[in-house]
PDB file of N, CA and C in Angstrom:
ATOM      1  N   UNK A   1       0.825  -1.190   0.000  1.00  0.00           N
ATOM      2  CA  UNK A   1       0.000   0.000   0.000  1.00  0.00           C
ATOM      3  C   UNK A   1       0.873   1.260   0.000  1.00  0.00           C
ATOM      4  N   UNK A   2       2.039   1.184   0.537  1.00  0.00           N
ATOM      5  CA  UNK A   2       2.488   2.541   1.119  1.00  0.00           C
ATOM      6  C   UNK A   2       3.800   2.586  -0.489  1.00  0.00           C
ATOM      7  N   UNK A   3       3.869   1.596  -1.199  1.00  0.00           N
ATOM      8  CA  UNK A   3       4.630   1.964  -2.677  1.00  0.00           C
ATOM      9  C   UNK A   3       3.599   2.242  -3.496  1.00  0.00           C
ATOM     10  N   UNK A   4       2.350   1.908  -3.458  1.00  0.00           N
ATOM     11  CA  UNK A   4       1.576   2.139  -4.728  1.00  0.00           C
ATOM     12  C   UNK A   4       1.186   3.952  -3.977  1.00  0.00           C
ATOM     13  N   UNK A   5       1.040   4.134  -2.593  1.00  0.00           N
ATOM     14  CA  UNK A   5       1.184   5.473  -2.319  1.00  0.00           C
ATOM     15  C   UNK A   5       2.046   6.369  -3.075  1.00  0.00           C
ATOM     16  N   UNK A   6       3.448   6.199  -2.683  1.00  0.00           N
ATOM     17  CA  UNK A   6       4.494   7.057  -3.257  1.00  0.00           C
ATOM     18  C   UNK A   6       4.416   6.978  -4.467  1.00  0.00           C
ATOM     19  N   UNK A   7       3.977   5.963  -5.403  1.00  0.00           N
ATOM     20  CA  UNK A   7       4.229   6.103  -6.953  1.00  0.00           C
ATOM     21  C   UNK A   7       3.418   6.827  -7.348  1.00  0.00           C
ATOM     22  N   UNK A   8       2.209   6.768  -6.678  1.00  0.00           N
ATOM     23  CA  UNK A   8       0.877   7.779  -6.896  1.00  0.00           C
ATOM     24  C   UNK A   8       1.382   9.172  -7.013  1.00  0.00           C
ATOM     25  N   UNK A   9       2.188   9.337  -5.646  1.00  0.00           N
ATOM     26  CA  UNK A   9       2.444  11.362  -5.825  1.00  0.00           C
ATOM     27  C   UNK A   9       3.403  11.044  -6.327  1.00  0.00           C
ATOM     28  N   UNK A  10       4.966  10.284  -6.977  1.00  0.00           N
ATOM     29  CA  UNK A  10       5.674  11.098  -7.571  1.00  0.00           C
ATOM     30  C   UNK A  10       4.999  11.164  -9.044  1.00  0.00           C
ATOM     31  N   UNK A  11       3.899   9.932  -9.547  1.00  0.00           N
ATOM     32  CA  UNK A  11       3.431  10.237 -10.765  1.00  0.00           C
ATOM     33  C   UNK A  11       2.266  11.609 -10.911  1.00  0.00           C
ATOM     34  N   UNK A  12       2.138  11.825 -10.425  1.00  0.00           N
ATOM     35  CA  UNK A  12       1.187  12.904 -10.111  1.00  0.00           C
ATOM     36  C   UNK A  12       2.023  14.154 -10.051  1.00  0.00           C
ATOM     37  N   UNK A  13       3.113  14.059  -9.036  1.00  0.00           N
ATOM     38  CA  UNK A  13       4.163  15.188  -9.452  1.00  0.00           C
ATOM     39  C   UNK A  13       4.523  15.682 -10.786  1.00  0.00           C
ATOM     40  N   UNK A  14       5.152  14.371 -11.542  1.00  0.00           N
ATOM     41  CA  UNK A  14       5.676  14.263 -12.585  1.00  0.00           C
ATOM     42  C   UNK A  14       4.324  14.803 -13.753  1.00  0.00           C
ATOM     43  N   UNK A  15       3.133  14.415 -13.590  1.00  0.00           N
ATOM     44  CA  UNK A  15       2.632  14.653 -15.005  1.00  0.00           C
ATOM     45  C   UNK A  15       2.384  16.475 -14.739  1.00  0.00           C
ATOM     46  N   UNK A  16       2.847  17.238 -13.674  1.00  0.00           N
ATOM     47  CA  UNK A  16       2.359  18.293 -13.165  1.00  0.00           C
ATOM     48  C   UNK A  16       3.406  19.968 -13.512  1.00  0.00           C
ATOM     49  N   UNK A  17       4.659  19.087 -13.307  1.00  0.00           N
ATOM     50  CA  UNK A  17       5.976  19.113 -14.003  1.00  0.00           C
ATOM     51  C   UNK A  17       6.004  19.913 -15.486  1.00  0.00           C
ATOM     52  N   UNK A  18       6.565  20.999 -15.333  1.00  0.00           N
ATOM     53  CA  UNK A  18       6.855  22.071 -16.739  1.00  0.00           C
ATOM     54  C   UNK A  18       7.372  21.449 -17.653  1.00  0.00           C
ATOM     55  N   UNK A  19       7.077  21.039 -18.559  1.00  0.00           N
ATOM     56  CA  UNK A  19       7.936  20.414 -20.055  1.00  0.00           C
ATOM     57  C   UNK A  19       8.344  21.305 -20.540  1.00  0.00           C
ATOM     58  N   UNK A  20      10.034  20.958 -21.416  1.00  0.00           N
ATOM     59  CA  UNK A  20      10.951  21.922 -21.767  1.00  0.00           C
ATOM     60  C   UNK A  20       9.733  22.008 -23.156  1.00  0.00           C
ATOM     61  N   UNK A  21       9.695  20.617 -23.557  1.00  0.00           N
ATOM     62  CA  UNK A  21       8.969  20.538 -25.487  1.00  0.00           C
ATOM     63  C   UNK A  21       7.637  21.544 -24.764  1.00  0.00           C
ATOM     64  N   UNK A  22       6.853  21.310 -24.368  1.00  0.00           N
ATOM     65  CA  UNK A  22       5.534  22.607 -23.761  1.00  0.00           C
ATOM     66  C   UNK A  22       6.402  24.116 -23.506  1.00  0.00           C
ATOM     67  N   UNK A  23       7.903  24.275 -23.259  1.00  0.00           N
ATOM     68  CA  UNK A  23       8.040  25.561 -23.353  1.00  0.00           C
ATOM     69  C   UNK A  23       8.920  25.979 -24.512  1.00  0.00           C
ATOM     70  N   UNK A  24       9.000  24.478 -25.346  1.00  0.00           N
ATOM     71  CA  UNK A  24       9.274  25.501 -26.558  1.00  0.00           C
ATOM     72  C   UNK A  24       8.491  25.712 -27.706  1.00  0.00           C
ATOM     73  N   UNK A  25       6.953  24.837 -27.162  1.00  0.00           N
ATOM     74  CA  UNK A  25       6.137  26.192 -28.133  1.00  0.00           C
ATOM     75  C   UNK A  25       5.450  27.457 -27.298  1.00  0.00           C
ATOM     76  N   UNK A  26       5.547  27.579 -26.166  1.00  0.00           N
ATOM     77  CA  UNK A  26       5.680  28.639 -25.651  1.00  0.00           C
ATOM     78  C   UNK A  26       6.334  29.318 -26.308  1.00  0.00           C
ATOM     79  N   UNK A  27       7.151  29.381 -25.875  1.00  0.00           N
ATOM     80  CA  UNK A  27       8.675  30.573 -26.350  1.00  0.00           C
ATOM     81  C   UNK A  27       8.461  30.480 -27.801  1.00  0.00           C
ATOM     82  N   UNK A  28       7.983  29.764 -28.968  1.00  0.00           N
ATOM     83  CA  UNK A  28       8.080  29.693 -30.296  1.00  0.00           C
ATOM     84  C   UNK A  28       6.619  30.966 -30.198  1.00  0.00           C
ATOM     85  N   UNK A  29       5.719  30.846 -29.726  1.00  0.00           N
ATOM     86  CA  UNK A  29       4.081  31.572 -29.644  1.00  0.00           C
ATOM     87  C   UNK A  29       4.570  33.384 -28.879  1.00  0.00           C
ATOM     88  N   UNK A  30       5.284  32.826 -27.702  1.00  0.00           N
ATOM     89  CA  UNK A  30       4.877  34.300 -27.263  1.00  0.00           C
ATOM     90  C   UNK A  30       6.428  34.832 -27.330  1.00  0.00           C
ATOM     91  N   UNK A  31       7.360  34.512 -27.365  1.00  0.00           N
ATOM     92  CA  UNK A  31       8.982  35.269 -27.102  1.00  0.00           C
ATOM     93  C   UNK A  31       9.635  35.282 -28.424  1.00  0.00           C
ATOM     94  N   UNK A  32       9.308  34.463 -29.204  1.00  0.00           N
ATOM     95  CA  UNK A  32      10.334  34.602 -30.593  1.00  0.00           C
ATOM     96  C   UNK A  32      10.193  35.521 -31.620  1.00  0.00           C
ATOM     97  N   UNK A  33       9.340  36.354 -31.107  1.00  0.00           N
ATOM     98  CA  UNK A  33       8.716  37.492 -32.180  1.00  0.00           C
ATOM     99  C   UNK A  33       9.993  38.770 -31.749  1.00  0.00           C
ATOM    100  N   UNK A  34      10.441  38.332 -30.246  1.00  0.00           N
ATOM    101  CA  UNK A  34      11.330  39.246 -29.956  1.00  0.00           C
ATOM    102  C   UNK A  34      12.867  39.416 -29.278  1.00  0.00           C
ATOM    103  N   UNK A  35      12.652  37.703 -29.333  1.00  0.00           N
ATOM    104  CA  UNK A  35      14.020  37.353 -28.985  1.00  0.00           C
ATOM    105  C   UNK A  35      14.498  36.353 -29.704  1.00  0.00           C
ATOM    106  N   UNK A  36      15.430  35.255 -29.382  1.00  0.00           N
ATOM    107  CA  UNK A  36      16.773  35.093 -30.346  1.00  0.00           C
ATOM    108  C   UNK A  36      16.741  34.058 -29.598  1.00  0.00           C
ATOM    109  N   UNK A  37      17.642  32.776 -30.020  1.00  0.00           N
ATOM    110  CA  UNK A  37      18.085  31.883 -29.422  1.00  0.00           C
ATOM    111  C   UNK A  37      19.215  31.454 -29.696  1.00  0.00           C
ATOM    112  N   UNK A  38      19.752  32.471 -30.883  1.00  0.00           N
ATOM    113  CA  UNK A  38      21.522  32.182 -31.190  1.00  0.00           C
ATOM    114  C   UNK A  38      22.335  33.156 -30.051  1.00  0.00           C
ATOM    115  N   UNK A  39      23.465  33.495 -30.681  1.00  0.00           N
ATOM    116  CA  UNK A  39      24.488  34.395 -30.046  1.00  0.00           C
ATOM    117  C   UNK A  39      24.260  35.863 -30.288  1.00  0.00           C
ATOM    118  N   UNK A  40      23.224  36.031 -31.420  1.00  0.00           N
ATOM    119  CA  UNK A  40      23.171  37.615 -31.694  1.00  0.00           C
ATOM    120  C   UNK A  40      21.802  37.950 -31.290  1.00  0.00           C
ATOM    121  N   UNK A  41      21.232  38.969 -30.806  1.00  0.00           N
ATOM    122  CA  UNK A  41      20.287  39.969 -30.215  1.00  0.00           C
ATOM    123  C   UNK A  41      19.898  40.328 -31.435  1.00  0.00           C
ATOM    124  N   UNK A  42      17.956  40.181 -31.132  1.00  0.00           N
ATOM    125  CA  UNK A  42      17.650  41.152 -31.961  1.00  0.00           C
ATOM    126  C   UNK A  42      17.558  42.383 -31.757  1.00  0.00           C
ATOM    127  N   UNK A  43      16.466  43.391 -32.921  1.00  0.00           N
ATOM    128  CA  UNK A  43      16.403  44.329 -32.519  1.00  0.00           C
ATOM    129  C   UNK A  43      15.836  44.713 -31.194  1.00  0.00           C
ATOM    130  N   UNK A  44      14.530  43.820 -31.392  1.00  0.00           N
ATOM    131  CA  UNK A  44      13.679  44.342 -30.309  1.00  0.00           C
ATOM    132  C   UNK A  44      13.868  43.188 -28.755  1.00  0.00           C
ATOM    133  N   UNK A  45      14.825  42.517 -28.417  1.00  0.00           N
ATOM    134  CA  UNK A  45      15.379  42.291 -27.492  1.00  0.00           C
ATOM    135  C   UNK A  45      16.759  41.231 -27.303  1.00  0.00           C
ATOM    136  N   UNK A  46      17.351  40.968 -26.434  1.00  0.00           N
ATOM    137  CA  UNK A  46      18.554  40.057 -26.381  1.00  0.00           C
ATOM    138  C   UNK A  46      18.120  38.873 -26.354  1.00  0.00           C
ATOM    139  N   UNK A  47      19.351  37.945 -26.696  1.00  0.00           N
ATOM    140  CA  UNK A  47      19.368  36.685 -26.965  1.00  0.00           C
ATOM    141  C   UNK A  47      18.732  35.726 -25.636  1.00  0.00           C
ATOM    142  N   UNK A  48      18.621  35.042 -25.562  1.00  0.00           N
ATOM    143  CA  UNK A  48      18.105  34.379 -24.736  1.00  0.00           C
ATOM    144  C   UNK A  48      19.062  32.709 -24.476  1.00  0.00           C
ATOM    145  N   UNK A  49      19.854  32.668 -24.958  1.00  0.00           N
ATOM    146  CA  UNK A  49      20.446  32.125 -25.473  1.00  0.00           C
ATOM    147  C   UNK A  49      21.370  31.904 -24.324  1.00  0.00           C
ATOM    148  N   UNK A  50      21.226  31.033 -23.515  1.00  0.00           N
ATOM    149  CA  UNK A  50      22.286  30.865 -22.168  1.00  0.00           C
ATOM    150  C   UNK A  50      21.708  32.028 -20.500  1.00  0.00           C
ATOM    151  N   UNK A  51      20.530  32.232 -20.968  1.00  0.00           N
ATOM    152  CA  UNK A  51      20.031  33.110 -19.921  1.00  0.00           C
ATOM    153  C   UNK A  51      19.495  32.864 -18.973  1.00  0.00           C
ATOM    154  N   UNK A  52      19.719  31.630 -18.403  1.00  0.00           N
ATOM    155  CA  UNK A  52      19.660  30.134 -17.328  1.00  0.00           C
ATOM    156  C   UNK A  52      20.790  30.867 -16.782  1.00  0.00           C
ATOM    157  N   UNK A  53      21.166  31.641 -15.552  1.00  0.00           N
ATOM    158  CA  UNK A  53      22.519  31.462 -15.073  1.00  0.00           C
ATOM    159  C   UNK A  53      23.540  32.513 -14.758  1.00  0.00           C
ATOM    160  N   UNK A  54      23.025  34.112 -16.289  1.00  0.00           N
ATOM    161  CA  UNK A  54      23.357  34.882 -16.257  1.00  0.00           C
ATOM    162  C   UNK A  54      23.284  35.541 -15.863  1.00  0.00           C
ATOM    163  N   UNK A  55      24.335  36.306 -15.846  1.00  0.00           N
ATOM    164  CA  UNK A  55      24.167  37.692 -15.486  1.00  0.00           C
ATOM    165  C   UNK A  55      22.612  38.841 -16.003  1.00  0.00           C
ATOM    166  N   UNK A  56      22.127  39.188 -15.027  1.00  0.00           N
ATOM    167  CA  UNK A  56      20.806  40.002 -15.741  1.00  0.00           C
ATOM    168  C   UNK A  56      21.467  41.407 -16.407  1.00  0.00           C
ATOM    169  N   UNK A  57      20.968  41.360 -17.285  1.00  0.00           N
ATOM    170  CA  UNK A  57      21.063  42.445 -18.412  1.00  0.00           C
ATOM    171  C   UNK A  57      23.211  41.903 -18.971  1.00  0.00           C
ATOM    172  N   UNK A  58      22.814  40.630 -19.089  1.00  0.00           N
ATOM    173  CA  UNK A  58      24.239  40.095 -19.417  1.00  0.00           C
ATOM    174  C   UNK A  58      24.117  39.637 -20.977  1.00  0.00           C
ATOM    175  N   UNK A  59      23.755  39.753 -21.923  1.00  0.00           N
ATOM    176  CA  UNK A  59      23.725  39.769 -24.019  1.00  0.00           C
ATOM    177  C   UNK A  59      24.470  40.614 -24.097  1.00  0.00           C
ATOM    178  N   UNK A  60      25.783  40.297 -24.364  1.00  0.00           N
ATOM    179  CA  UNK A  60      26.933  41.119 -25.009  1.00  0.00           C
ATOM    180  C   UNK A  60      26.151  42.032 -25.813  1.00  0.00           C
ATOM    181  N   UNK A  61      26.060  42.903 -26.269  1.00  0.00           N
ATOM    182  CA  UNK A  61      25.930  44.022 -27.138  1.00  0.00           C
ATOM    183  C   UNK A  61      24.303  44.034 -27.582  1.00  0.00           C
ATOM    184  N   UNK A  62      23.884  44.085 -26.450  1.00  0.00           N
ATOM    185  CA  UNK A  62      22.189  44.593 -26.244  1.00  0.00           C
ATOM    186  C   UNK A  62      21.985  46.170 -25.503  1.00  0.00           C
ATOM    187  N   UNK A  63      21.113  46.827 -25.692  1.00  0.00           N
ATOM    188  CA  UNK A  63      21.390  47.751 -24.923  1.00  0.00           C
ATOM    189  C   UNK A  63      20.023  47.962 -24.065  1.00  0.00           C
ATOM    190  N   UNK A  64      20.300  47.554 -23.150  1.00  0.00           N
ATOM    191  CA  UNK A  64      19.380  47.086 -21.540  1.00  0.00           C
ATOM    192  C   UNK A  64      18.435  48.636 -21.408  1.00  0.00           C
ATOM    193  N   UNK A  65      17.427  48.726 -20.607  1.00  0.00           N
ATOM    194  CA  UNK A  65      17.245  49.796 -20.071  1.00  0.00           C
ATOM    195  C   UNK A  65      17.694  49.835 -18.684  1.00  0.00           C
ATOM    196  N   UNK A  66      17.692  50.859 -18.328  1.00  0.00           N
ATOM    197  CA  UNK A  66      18.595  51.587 -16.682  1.00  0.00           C
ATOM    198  C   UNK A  66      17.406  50.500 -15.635  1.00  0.00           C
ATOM    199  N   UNK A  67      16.561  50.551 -16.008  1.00  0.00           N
ATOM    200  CA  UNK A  67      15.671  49.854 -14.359  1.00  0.00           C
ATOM    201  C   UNK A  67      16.474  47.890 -14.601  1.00  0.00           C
ATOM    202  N   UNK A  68      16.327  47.603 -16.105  1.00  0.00           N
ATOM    203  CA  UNK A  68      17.126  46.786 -16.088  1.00  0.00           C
ATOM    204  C   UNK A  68      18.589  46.327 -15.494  1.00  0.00           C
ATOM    205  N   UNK A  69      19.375  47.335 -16.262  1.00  0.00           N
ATOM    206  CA  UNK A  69      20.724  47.144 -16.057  1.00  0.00           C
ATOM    207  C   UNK A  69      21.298  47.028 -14.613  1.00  0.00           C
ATOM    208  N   UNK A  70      20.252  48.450 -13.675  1.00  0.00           N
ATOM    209  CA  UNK A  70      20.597  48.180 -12.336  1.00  0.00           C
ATOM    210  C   UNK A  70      19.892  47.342 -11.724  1.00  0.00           C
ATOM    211  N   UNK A  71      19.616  46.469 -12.149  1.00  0.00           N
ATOM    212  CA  UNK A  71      18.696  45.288 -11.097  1.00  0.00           C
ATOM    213  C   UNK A  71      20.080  44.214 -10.354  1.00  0.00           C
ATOM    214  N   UNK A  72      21.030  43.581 -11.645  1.00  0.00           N
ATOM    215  CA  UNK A  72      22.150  43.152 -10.547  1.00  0.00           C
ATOM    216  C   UNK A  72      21.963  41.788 -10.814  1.00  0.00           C
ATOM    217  N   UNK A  73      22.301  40.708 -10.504  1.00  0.00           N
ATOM    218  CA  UNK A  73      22.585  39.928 -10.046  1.00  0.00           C
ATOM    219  C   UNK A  73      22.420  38.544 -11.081  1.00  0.00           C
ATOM    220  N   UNK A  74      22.347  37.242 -11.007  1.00  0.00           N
ATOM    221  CA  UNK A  74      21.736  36.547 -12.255  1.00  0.00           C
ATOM    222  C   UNK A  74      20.671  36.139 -12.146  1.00  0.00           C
ATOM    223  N   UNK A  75      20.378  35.760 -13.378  1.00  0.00           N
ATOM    224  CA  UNK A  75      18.698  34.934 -13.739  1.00  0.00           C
ATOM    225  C   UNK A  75      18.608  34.193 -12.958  1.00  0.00           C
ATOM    226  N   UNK A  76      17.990  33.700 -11.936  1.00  0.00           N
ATOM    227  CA  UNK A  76      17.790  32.278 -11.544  1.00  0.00           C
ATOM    228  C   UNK A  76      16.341  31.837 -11.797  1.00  0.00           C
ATOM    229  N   UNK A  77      15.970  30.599 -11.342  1.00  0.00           N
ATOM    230  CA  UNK A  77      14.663  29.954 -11.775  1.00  0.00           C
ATOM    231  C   UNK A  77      13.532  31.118 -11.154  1.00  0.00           C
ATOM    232  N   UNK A  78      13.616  31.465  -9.985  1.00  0.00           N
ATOM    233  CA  UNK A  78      12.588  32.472  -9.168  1.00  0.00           C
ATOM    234  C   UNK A  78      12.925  33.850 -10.238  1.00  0.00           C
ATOM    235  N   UNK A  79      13.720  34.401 -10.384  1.00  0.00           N
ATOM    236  CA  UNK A  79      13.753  35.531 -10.785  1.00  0.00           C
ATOM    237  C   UNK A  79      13.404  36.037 -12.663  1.00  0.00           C
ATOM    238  N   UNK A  80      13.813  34.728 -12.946  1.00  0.00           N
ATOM    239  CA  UNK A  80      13.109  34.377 -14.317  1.00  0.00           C
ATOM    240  C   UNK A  80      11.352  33.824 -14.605  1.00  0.00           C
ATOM    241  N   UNK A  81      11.023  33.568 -13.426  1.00  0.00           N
ATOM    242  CA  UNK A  81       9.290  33.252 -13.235  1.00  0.00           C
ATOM    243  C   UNK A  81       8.987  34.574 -13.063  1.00  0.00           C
ATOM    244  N   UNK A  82      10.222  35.506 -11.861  1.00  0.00           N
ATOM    245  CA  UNK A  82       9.222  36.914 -11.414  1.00  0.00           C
ATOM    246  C   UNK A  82       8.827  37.918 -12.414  1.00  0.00           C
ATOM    247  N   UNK A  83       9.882  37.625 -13.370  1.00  0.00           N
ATOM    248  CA  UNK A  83      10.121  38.754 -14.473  1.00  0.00           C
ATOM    249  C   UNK A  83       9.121  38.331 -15.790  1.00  0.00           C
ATOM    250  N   UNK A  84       8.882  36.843 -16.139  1.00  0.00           N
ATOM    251  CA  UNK A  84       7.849  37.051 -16.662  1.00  0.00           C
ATOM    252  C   UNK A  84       6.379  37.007 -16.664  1.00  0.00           C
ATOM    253  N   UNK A  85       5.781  36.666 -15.173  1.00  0.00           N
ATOM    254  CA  UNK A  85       4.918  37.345 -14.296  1.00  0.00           C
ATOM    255  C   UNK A  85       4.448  38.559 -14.565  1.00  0.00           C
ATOM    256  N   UNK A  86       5.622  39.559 -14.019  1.00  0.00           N
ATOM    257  CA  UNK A  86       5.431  40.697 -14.514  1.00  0.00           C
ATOM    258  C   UNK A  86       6.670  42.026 -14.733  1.00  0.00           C
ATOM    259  N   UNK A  87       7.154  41.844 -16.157  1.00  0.00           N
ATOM    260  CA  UNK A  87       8.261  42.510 -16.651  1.00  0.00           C
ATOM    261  C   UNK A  87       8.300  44.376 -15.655  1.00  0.00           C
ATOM    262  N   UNK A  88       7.402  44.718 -15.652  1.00  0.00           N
ATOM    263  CA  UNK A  88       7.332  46.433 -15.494  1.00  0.00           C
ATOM    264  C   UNK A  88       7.070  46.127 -13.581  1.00  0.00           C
ATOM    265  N   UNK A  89       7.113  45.099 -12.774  1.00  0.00           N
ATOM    266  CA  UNK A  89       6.757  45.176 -11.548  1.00  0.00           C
ATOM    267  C   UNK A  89       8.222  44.554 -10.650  1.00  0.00           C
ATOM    268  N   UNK A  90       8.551  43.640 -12.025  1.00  0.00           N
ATOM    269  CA  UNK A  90       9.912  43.285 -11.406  1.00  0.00           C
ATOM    270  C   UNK A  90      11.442  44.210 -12.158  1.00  0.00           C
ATOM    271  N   UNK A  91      11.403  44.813 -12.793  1.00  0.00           N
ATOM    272  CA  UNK A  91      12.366  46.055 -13.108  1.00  0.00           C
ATOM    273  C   UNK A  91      11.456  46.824 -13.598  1.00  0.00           C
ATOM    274  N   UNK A  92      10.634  48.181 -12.778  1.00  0.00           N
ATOM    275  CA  UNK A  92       9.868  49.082 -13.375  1.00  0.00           C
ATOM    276  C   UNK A  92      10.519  49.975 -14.598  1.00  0.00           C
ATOM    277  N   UNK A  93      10.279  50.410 -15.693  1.00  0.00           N
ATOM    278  CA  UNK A  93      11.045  51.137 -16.675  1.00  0.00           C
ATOM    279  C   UNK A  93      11.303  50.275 -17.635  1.00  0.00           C
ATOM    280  N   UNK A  94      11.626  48.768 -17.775  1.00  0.00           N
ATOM    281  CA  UNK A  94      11.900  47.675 -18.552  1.00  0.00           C
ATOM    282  C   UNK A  94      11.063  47.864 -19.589  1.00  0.00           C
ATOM    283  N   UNK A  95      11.849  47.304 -20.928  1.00  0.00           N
ATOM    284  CA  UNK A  95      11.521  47.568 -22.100  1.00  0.00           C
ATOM    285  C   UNK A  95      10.391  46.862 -22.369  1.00  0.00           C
ATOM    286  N   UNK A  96      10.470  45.257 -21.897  1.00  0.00           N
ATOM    287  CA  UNK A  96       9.769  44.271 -22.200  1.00  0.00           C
ATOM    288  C   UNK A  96       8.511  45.012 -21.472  1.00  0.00           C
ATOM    289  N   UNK A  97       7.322  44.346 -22.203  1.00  0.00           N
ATOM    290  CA  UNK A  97       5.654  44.634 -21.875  1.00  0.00           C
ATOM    291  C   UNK A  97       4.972  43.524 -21.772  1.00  0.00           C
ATOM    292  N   UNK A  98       5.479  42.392 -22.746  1.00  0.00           N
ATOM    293  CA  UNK A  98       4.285  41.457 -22.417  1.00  0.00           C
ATOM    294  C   UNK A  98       4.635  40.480 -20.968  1.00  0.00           C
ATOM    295  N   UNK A  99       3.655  39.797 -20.711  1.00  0.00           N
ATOM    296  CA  UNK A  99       3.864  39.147 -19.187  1.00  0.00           C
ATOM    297  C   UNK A  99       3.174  37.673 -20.000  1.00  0.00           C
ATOM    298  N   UNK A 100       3.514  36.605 -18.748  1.00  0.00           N
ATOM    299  CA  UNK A 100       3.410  35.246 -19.249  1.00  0.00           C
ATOM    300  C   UNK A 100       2.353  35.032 -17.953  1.00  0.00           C
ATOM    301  N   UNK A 101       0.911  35.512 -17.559  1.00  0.00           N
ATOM    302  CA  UNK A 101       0.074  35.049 -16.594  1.00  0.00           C
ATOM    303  C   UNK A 101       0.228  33.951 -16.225  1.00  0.00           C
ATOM    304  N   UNK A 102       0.003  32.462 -16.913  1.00  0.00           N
ATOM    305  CA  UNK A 102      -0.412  31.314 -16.003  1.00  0.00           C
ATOM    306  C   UNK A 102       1.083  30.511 -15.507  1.00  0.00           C
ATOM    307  N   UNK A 103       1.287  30.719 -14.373  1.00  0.00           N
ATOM    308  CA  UNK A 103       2.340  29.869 -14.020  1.00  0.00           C
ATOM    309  C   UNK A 103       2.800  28.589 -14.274  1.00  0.00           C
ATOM    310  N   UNK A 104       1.896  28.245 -14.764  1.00  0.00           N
ATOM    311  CA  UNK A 104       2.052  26.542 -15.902  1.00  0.00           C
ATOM    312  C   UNK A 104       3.293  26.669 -16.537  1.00  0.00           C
ATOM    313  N   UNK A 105       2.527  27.834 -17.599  1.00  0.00           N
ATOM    314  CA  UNK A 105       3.278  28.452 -18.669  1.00  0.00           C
ATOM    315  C   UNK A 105       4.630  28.684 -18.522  1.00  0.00           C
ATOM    316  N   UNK A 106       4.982  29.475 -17.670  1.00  0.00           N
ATOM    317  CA  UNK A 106       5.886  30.302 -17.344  1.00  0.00           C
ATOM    318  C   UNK A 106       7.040  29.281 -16.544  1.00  0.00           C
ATOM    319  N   UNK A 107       6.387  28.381 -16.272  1.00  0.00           N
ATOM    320  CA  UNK A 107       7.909  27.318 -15.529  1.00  0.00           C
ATOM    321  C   UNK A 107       8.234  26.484 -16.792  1.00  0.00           C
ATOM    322  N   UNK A 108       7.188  26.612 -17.488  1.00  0.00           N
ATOM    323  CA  UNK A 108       7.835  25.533 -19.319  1.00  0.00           C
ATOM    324  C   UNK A 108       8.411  26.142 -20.073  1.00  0.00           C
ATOM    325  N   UNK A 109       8.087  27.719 -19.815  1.00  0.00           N
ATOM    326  CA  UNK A 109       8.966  28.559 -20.519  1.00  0.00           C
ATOM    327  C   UNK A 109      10.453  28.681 -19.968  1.00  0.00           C
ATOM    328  N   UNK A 110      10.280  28.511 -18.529  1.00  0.00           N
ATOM    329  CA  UNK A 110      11.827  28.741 -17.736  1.00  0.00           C
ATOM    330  C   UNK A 110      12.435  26.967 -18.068  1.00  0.00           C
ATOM    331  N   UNK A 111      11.749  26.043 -17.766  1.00  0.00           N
ATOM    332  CA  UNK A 111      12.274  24.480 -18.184  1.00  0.00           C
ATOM    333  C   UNK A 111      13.197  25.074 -20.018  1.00  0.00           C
ATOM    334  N   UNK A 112      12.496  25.030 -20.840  1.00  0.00           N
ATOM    335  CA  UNK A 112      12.826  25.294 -21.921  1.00  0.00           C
ATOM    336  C   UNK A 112      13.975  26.148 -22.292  1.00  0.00           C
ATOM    337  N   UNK A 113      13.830  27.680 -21.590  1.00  0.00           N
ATOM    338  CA  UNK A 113      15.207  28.147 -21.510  1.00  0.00           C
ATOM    339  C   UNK A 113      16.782  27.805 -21.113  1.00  0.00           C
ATOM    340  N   UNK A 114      16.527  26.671 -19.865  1.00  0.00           N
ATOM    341  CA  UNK A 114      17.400  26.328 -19.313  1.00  0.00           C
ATOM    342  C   UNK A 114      18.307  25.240 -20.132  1.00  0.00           C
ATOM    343  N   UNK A 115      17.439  24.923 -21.376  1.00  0.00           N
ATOM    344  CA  UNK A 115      18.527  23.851 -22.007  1.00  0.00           C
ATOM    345  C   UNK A 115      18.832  24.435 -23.478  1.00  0.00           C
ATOM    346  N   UNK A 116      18.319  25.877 -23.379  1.00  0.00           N
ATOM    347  CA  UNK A 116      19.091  26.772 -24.356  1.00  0.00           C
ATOM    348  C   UNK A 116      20.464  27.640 -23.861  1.00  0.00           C
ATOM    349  N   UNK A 117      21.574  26.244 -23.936  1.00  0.00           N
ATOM    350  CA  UNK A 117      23.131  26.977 -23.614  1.00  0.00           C
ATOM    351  C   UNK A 117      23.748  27.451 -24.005  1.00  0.00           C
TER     352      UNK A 117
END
């Protein structure tokens, strides 16, 4: 009883679980209109491309806005959910506008980023 328990919640965990393939048609639907997944930045924002890790406002030759640039520190999993939550609440002045509401979303979008190195 108490293994068919545990298999119950970790399968239940697991089907609950952000898929990278679910965040890369995310990111194909709502981010690729404005970002990049090579080494070069577009116009209308930086690469994304290794942004698991980095430095924030870290795309070699992007040019950040100031609420951006001084925010500091790197992307991590929390701070990459907060920001696309809500771009203008977590660096007010930030260029970016659109937000990723359902938190589903937004951890398949962060799963997905993380294995863009």
């Amino acid at each position: 009883m108490r293994v068919l328990l545990t298999a119950s919640i970790v399968l239940t965990a697991l089907a609950g679980a952000a898929s990278a393939q679910d965040g890369a048609a995310l990111f194909n639907a709502q981010c690729k209109s404005c970002h990049t997944l090579t080494a070069a930045n577009s116009p209308a924002g930086p690469s994304l491309k290794g942004v698991a890790g980095r430095k924030i406002a870290g795309a070699p030759g992007y040019a950040y806005s100031k609420a951006l640039s001084a925010k500091g520190g790197t992307w991590t999993d929390g701070q990459l959910d907060a920001y696309l939550a809500g771009p203008a609440t977590f660096a007010p002045g930030t260029k970016m506008f659109n937000k990723v509401a359902d938190p589903k979303a937004r951890a398949a979008i962060v799963a997905y980023l993380k294995t863009q190195k």
